[in-house]
Protein backbone atom coordinates (compact mmCIF):
# COMPACT_ATOMS: atom_id res chain seq x y z
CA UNK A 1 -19.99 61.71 25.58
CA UNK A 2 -17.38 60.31 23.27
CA UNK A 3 -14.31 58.54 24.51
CA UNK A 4 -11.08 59.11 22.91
CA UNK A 5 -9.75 55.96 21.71
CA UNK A 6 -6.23 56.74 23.06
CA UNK A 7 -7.42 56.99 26.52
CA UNK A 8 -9.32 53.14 26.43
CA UNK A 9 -5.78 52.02 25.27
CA UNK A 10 -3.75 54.51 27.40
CA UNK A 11 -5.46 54.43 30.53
CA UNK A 12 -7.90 51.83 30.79
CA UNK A 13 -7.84 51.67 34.53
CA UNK A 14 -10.13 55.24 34.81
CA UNK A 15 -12.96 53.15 32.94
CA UNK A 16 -15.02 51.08 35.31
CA UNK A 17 -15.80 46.74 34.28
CA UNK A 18 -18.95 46.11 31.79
CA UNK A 19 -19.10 50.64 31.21
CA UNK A 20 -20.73 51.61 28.85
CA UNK A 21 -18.77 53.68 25.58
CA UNK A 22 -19.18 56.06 23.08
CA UNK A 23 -16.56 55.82 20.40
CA UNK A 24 -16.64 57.46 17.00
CA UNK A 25 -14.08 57.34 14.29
CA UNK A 26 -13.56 55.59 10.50
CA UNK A 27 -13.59 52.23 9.63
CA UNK A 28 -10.11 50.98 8.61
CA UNK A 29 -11.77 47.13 8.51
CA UNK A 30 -14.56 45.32 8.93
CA UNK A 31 -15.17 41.42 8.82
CA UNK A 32 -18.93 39.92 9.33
CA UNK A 33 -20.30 36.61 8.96
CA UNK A 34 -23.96 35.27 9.78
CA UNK A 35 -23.56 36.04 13.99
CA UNK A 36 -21.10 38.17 14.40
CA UNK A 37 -19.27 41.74 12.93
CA UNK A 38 -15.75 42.75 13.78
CA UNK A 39 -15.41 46.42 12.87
CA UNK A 40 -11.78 48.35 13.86
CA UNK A 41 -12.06 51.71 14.23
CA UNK A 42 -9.73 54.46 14.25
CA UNK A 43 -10.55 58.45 15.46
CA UNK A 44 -6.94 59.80 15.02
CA UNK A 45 -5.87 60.23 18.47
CA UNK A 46 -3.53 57.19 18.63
CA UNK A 47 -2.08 54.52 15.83
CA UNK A 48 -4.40 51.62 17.22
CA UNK A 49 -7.68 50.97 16.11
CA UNK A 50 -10.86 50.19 18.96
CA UNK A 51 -12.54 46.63 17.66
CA UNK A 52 -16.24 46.83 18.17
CA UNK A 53 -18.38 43.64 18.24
CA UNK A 54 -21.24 43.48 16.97
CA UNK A 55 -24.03 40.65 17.62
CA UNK A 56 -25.41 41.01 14.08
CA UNK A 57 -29.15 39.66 14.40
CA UNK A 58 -29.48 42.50 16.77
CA UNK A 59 -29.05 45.29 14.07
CA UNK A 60 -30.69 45.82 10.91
CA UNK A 61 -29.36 44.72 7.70
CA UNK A 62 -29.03 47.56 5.52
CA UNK A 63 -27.14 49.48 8.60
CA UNK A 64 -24.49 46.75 8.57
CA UNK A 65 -23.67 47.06 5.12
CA UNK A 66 -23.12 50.84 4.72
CA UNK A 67 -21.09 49.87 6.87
CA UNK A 68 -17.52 49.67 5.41
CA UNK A 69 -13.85 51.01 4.91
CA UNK A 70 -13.12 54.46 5.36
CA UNK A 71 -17.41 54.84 6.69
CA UNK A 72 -17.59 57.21 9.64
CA UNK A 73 -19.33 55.51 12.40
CA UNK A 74 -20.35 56.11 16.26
CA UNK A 75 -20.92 53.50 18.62
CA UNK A 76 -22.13 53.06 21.97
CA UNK A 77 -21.45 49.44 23.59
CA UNK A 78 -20.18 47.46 26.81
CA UNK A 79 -16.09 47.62 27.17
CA UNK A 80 -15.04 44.51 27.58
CA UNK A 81 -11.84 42.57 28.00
CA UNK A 82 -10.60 40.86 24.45
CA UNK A 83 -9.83 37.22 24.60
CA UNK A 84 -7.52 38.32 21.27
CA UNK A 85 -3.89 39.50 21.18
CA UNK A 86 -3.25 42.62 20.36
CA UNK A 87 -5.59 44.25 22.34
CA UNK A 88 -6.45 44.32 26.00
CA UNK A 89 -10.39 46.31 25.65
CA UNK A 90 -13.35 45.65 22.84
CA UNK A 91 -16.44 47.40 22.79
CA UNK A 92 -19.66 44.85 22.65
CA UNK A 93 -22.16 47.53 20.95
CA UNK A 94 -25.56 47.77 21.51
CA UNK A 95 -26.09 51.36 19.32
CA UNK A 96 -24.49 52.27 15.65
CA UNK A 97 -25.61 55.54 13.94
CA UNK A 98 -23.52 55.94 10.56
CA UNK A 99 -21.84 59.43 10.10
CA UNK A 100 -20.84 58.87 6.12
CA UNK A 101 -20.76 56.16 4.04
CA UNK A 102 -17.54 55.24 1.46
CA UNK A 103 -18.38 53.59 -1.59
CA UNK A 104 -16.43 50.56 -1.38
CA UNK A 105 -15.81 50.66 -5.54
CA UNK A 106 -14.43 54.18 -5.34
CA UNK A 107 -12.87 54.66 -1.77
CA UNK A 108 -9.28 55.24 -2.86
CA UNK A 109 -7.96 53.76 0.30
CA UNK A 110 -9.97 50.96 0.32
CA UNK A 111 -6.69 48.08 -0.34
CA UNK A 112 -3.65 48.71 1.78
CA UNK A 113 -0.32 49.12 0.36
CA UNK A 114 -0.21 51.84 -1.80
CA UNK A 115 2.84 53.42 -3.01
CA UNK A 116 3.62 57.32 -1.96
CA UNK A 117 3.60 58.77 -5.25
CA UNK A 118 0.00 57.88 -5.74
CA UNK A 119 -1.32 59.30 -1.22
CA UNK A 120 0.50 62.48 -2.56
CA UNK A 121 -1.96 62.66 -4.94
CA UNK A 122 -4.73 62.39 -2.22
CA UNK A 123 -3.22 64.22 0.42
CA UNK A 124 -6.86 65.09 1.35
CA UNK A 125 -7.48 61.73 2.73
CA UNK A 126 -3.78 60.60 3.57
CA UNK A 127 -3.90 61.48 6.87
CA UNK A 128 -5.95 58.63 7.38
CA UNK A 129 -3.53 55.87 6.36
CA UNK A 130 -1.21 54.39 9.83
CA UNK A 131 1.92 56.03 7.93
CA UNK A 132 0.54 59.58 7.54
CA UNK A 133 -1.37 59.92 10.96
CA UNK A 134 1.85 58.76 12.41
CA UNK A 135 3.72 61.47 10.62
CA UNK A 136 1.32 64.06 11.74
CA UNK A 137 1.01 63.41 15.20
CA UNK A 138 5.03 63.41 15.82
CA UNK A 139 5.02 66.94 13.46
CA UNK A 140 2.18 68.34 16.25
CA UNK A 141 4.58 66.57 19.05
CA UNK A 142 7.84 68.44 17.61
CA UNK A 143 6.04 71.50 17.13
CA UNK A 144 5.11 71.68 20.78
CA UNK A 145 8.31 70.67 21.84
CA UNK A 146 9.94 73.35 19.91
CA UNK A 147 8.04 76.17 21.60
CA UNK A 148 8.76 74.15 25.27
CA UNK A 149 11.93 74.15 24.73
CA UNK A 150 12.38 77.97 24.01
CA UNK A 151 9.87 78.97 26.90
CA UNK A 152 11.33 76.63 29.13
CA UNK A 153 15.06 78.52 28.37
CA UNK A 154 13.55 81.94 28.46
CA UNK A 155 13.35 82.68 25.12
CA UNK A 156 10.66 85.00 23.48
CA UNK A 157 9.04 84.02 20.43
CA UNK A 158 8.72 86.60 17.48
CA UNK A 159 6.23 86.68 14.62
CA UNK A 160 8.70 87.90 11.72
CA UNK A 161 6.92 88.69 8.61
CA UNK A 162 5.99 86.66 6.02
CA UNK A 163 5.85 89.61 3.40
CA UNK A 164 8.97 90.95 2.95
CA UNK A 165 10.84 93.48 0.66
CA UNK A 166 14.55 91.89 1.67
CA UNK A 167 16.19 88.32 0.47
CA UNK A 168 18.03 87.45 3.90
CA UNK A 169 19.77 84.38 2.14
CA UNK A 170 20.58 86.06 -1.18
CA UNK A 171 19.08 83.42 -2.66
CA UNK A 172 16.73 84.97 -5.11
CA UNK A 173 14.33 82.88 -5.70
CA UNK A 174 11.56 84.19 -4.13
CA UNK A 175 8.11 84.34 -4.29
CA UNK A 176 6.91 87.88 -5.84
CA UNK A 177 4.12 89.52 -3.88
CA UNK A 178 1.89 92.17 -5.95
CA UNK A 179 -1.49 93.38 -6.21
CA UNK A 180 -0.59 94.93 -9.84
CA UNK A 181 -2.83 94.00 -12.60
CA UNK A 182 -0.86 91.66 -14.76
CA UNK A 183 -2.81 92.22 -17.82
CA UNK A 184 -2.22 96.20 -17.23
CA UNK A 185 1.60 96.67 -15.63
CA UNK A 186 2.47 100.22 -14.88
CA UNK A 187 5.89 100.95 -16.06
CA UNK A 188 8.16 103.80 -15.84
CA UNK A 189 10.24 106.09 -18.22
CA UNK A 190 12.84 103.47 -18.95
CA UNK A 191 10.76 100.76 -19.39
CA UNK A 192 10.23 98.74 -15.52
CA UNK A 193 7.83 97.99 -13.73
CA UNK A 194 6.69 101.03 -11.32
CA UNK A 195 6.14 99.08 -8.49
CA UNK A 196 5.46 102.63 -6.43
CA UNK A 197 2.10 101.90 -7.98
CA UNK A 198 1.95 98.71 -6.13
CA UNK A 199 -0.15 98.46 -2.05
CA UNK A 200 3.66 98.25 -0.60
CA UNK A 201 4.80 100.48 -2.80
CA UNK A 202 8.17 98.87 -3.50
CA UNK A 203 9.01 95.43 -4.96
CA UNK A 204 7.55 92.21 -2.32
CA UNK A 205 8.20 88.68 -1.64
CA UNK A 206 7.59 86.00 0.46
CA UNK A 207 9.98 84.97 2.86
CA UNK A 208 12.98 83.07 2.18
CA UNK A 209 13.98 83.34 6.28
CA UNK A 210 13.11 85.21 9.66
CA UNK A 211 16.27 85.45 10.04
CA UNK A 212 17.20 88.86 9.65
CA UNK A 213 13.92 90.24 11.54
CA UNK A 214 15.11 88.05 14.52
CA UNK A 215 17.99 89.65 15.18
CA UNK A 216 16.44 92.92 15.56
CA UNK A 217 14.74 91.39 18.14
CA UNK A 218 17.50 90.21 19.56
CA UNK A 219 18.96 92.98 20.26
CA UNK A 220 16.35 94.17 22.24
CA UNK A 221 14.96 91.38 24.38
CA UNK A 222 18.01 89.18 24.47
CA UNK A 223 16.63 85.76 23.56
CA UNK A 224 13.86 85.44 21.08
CA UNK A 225 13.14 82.40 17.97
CA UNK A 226 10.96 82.33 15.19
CA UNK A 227 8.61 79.47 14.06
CA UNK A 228 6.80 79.63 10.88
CA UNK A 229 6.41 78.93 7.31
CA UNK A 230 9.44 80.06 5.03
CA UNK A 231 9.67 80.35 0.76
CA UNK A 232 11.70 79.27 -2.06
CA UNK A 233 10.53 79.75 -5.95
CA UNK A 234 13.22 77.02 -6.97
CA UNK A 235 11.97 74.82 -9.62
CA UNK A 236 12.69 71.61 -8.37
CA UNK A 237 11.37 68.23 -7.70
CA UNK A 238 14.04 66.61 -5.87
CA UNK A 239 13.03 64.65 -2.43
CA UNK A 240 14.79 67.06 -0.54
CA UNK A 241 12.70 70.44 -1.88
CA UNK A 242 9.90 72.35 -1.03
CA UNK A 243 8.51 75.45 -1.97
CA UNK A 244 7.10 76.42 1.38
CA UNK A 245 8.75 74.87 4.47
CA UNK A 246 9.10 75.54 7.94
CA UNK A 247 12.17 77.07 10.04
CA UNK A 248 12.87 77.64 13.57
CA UNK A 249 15.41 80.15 13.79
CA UNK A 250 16.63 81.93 17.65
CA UNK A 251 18.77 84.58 17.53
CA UNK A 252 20.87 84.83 21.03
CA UNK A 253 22.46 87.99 22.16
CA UNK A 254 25.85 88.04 23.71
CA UNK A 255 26.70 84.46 22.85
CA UNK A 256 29.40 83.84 19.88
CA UNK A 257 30.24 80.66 18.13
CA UNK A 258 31.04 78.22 20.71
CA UNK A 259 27.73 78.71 23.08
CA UNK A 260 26.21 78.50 19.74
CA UNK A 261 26.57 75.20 19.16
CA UNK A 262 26.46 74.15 22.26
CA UNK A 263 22.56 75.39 21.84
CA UNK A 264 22.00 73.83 18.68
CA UNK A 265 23.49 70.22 20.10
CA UNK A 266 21.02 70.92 23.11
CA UNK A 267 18.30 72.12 21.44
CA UNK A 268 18.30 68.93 18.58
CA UNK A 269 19.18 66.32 21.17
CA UNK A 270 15.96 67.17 23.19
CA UNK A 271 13.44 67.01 20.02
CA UNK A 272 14.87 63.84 19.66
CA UNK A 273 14.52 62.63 23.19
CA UNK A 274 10.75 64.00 23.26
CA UNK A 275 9.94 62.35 20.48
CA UNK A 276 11.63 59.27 21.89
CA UNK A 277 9.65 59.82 25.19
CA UNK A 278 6.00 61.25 23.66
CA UNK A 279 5.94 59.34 20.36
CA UNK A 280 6.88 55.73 21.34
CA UNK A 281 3.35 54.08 19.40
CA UNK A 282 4.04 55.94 15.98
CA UNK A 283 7.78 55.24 16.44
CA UNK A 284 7.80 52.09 17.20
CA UNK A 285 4.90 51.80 14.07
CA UNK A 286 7.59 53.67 11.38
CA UNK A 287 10.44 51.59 12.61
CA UNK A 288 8.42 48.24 11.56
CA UNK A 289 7.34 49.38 8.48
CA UNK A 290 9.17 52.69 7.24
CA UNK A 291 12.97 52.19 8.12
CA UNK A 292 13.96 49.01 10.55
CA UNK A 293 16.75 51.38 12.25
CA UNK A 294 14.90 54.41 13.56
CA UNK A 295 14.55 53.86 16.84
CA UNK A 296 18.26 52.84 17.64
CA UNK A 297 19.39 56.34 15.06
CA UNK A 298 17.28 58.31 17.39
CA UNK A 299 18.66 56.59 20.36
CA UNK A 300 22.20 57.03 19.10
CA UNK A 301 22.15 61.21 18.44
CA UNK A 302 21.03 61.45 22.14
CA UNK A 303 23.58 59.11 23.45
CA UNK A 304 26.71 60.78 22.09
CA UNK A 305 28.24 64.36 21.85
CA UNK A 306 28.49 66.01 18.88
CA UNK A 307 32.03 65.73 16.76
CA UNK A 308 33.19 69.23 16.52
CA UNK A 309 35.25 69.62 13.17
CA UNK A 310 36.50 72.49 11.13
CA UNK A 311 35.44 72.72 7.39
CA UNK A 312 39.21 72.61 6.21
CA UNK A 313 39.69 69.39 8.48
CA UNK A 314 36.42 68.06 6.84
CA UNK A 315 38.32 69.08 3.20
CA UNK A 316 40.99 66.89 4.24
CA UNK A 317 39.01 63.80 5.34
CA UNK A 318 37.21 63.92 2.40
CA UNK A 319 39.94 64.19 -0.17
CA UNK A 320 42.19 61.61 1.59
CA UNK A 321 39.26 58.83 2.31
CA UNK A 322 39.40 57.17 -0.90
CA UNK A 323 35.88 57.40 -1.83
CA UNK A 324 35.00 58.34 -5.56
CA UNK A 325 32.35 61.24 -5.21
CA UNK A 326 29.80 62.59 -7.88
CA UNK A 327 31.69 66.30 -7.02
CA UNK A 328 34.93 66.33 -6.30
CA UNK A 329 36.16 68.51 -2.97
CA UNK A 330 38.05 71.04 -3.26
CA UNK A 331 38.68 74.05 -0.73
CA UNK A 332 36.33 77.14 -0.89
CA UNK A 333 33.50 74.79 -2.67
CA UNK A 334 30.40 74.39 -1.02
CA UNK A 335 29.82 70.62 0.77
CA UNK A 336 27.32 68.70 -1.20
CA UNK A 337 25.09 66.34 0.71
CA UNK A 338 26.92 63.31 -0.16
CA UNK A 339 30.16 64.79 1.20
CA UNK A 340 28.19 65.25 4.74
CA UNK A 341 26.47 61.85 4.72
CA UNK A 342 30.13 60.67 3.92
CA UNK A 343 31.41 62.32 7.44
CA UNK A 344 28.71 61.81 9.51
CA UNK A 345 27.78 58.08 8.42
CA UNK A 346 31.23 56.90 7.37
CA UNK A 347 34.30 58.54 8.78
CA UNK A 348 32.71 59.75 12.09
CA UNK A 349 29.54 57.81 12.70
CA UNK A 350 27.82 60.40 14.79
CA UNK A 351 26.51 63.71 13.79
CA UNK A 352 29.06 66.30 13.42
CA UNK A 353 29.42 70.18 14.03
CA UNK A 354 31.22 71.69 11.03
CA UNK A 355 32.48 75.05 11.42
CA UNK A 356 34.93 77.96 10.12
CA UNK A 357 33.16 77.66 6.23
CA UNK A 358 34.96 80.06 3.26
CA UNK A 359 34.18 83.22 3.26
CA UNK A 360 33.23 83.53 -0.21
CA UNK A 361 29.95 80.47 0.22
CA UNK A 362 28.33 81.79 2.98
CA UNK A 363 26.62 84.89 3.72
CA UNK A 364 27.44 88.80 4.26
CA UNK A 365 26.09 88.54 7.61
CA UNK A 366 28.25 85.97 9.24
CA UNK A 367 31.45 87.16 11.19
CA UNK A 368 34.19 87.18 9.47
CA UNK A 369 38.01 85.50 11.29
CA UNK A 370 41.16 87.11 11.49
CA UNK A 371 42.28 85.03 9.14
CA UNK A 372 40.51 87.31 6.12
CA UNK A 373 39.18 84.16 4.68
CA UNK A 374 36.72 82.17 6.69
CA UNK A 375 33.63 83.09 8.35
CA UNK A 376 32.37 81.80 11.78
CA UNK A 377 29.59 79.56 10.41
CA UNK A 378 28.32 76.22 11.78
CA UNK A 379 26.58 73.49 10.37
CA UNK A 380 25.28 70.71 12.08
CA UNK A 381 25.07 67.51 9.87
CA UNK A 382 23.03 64.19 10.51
CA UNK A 383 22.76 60.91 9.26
CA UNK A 384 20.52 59.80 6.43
CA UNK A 385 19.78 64.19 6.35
CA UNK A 386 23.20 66.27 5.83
CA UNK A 387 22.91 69.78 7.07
CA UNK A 388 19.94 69.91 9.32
CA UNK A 389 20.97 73.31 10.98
CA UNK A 390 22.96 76.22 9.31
CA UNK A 391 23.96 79.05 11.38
CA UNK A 392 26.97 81.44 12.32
CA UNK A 393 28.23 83.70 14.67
CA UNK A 394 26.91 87.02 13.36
CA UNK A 395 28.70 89.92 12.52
CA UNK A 396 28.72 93.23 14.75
CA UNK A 397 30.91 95.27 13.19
CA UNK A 398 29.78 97.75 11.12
CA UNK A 399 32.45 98.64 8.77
CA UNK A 400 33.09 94.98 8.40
CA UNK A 401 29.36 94.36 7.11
CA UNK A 402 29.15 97.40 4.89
CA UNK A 403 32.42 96.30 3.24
CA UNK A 404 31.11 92.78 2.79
CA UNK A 405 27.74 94.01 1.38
CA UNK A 406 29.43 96.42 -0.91
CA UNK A 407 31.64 93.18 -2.14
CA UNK A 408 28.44 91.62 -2.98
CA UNK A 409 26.67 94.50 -4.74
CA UNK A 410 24.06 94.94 -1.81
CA UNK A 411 22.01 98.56 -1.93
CA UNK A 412 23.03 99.78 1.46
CA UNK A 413 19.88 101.63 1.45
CA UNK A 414 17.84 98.39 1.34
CA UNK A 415 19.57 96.96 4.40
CA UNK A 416 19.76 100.45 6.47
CA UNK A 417 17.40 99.09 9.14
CA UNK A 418 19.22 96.22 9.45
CA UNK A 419 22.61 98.00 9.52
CA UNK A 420 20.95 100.55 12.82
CA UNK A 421 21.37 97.48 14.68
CA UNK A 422 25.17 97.61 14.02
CA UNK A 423 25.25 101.67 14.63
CA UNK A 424 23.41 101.79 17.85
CA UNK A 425 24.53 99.64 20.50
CA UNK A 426 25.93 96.57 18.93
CA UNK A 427 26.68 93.64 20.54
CA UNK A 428 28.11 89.81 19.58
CA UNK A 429 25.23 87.47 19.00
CA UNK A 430 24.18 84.45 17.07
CA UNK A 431 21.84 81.80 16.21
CA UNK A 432 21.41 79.54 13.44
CA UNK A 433 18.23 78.29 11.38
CA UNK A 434 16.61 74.39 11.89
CA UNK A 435 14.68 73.27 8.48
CA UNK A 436 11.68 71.51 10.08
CA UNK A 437 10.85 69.02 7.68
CA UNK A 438 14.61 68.44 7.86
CA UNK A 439 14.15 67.69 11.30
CA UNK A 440 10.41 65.49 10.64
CA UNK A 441 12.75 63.35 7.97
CA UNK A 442 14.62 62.26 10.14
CA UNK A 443 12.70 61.92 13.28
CA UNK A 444 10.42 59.36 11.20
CA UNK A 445 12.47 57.90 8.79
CA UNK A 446 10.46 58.98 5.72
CA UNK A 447 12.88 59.72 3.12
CA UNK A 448 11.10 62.51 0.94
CA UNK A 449 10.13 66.15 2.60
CA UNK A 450 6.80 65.93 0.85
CA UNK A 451 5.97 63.18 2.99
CA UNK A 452 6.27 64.59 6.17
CA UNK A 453 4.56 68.54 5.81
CA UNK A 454 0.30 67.73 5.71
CA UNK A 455 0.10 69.53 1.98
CA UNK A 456 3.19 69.93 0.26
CA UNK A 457 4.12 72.57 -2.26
CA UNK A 458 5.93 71.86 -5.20
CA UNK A 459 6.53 72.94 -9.06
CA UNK A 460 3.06 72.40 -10.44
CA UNK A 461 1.04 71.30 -7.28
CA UNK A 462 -1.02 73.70 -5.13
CA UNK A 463 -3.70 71.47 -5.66
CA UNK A 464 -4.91 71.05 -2.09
């Protein structure tokens, strides 16, 4: 039976003196002279590799020498103690079958230090390099820890579509769904498309958020979140986009602004502090190589609260601090990312809760103050990320959101389901969206999203 390689490094007291292993995994080296083969092996289950020894007069010489870098091997052998730092176990073997060879002239990851531009254009066999398993294996550890955290508060978790025939953000750019022929569009009278002729019957998209289904939800069971792949047709190629990402968004009923961030503080501040507890080998691995201050950034969101600011405050900061910025601030603009990096990294050092945004940059569903001109938003902003969660107080009032939607030039008939919600039994609730790979940036320190989602898509690459 095969051994894990994370449990001989893990827990090596369970295995018994001179016991005999099975270990399987790929090569990462291998180093041989006239007695003696070292090969390190790695199976994915933990950053460090296994060394097997090998007595080579013992094994045939054509076996040894398929034998090399990125070969998938099994081997059964003695676990001993190493006399060599680094490790506490080796595995002496006495058996090696070969699983696949790797041509040592084509292997692409046969020399170490290649740059990221050129893995994302093997993202097939990425996951095999330190970097990427490490990235992986914390993305699977804040995955679970999302979904702990939200069963462990008695949340529910809702599947919102992925298909949808609304644009919760406004956004649109979106992702068209259809089953028309292309070649052959059906179009009506005046000249568009007749999408009554398509399977849904009306015009379809991907998801931009699950936003909007979530708070139906809500206001039935109370507490619920989504997790799952969201959509944006924006043709860019910045470090900070992605055509399909992931979002975790809870929708909370009875709960306004306040309790609202108070759940997004709590809520970020333990992914951090499970990563910190469940990920300390890849951690400690990305803070040697990746970015030297990870661990003490991580250490530092969990050992602080929050600043709580509002938006105009922020305005004010930023106009009086002196600092020349690519967009000037003004009131009622939008923050750009360097005007968030500026407050949380430079005026405040700590993240900070922004909150009471314009009215006229956020979006129709958000409450609106007494004030007639700012909305009860929240943003929470990180260092090295910007806004890592959006989210807002939402509006109950009917009148109020039919006013705002008919500002906007929103068909009330395409939002009529939504608007129910506001008819019958209406109540104050909230919640607020976290971009994952927002989240994976900066819990490893990689600086573009593409690095940290297994196969990123982007403007001109669905390749894998």
């Amino acid at each position: 039976m095969r051994t894990p390689i994370v449990e001989l490094i893990k827990t090596p007291e369970q295995f018994a003196a001179e016991q005999i292993i099975n270990v399987k995994g790929w090569v990462r080296t291998k180093r041989q002279n006239k007695e003696i083969a070292f090969i390190a092996i790695n199976d994915g289950s933990i950053i460090h590799n296994i060394q097997i020894i090998v007595d080579v007069p013992n094994f045939e010489e054509e076996l040894l020498k398929k034998i090399t870098t990125g070969s998938c091997i099994s081997a059964i052998g003695i676990l001993k103690e190493s006399p060599a730092s680094g490790q506490a176990h080796e595995i002496h073997a006495t058996e090696i079958e070969i699983y696949g060879t790797a041509d040592s002239e084509k292997y692409p990851l046969q020399k170490k230090g290649h740059s990221m531009e050129f893995l994302r254009e093997i993202a097939h066999l990425r996951p095999r390099t330190n970097t990427f398993g490490a990235v992986f294996r914390i993305r699977h550890h804040m995955t679970f820890a999302v979904h702990k955290f939200f069963n462990d508060k008695g949340f529910f978790n809702i599947h919102s579509p992925i298909i949808t025939g609304s644009d919760a953000e406004g956004a649109g750019a979106m992702f068209q769904v259809t089953t028309l022929d292309l070649n052959k569009v059906p179009r009506t009278k005046e000249g568009e498309v007749d999408y009554s002729e398509d399977f849904f019957g009306k015009e379809t998209n991907l998801t931009v958020s699950g936003q909007l289904e979530a708070e139906l939800a809500a206001m039935a069971l109370g507490k619920v979140y989504t997790f799952g792949p969201t959509f944006r047709a924006e043709n860019s190629n910045t470090a900070r986009h992605l055509a399909e990402f992931w979002m975790i968004e809870p929708e909370v009923a009875f709960i306004e602004i306040d309790e609202n961030m108070d759940l997004a503080e709590e809520f970020i501040k333990y992914l951090v502090k499970y990563a910190l507890d469940h990920c300390s080998d890849d951690l400690e691995f990305l803070n040697k190589m990746v970015d030297k201050e990870l661990i003490s950034r991580l250490q530092a969101v969990i050992a602080h609260p929050f600043v709580r600011a509002t938006y105009t405050e922020a305005v004010e900061i930023l106009q009086k601090s002196g600092q020349k910025f690519e967009y000037p601030v003004e009131w009622g603009d939008d923050l750009h990312a360097e005007h968030e990096r500026y407050l949380v990294e430079k005026h405040f050092e700590k993240p900070v809760i922004l909150t009471d945004y314009p009215k006229g940059i956020k979006a129709f569903y958000m409450k609106q103050n007494d004030d007639g001109k700012t909305v009860r938003a929240m943003d929470v902003l990180f260092p090295k990320i910007g806004e890592i969660i959006g989210g807002s107080q939402r509006e109950e009032n009917l009148e109020k959101i039919r006013e705002w939607i008919t500002e906007l030039n929103i068909p009330e008939e395409d939002l009529w389901w939504y608007l129910d919600t506001r008819r019958y039994g209406t109540a104050p609730h909230s919640g607020f969206g976290l971009g994952f790979e927002r989240l994976m940036l900066f819990v490893t320190g990689m600086s573009n999203m593409r690095d940290v989602i297994p196969f990123p898509r982007t403007p001109q690459n669905a390749e894998f």
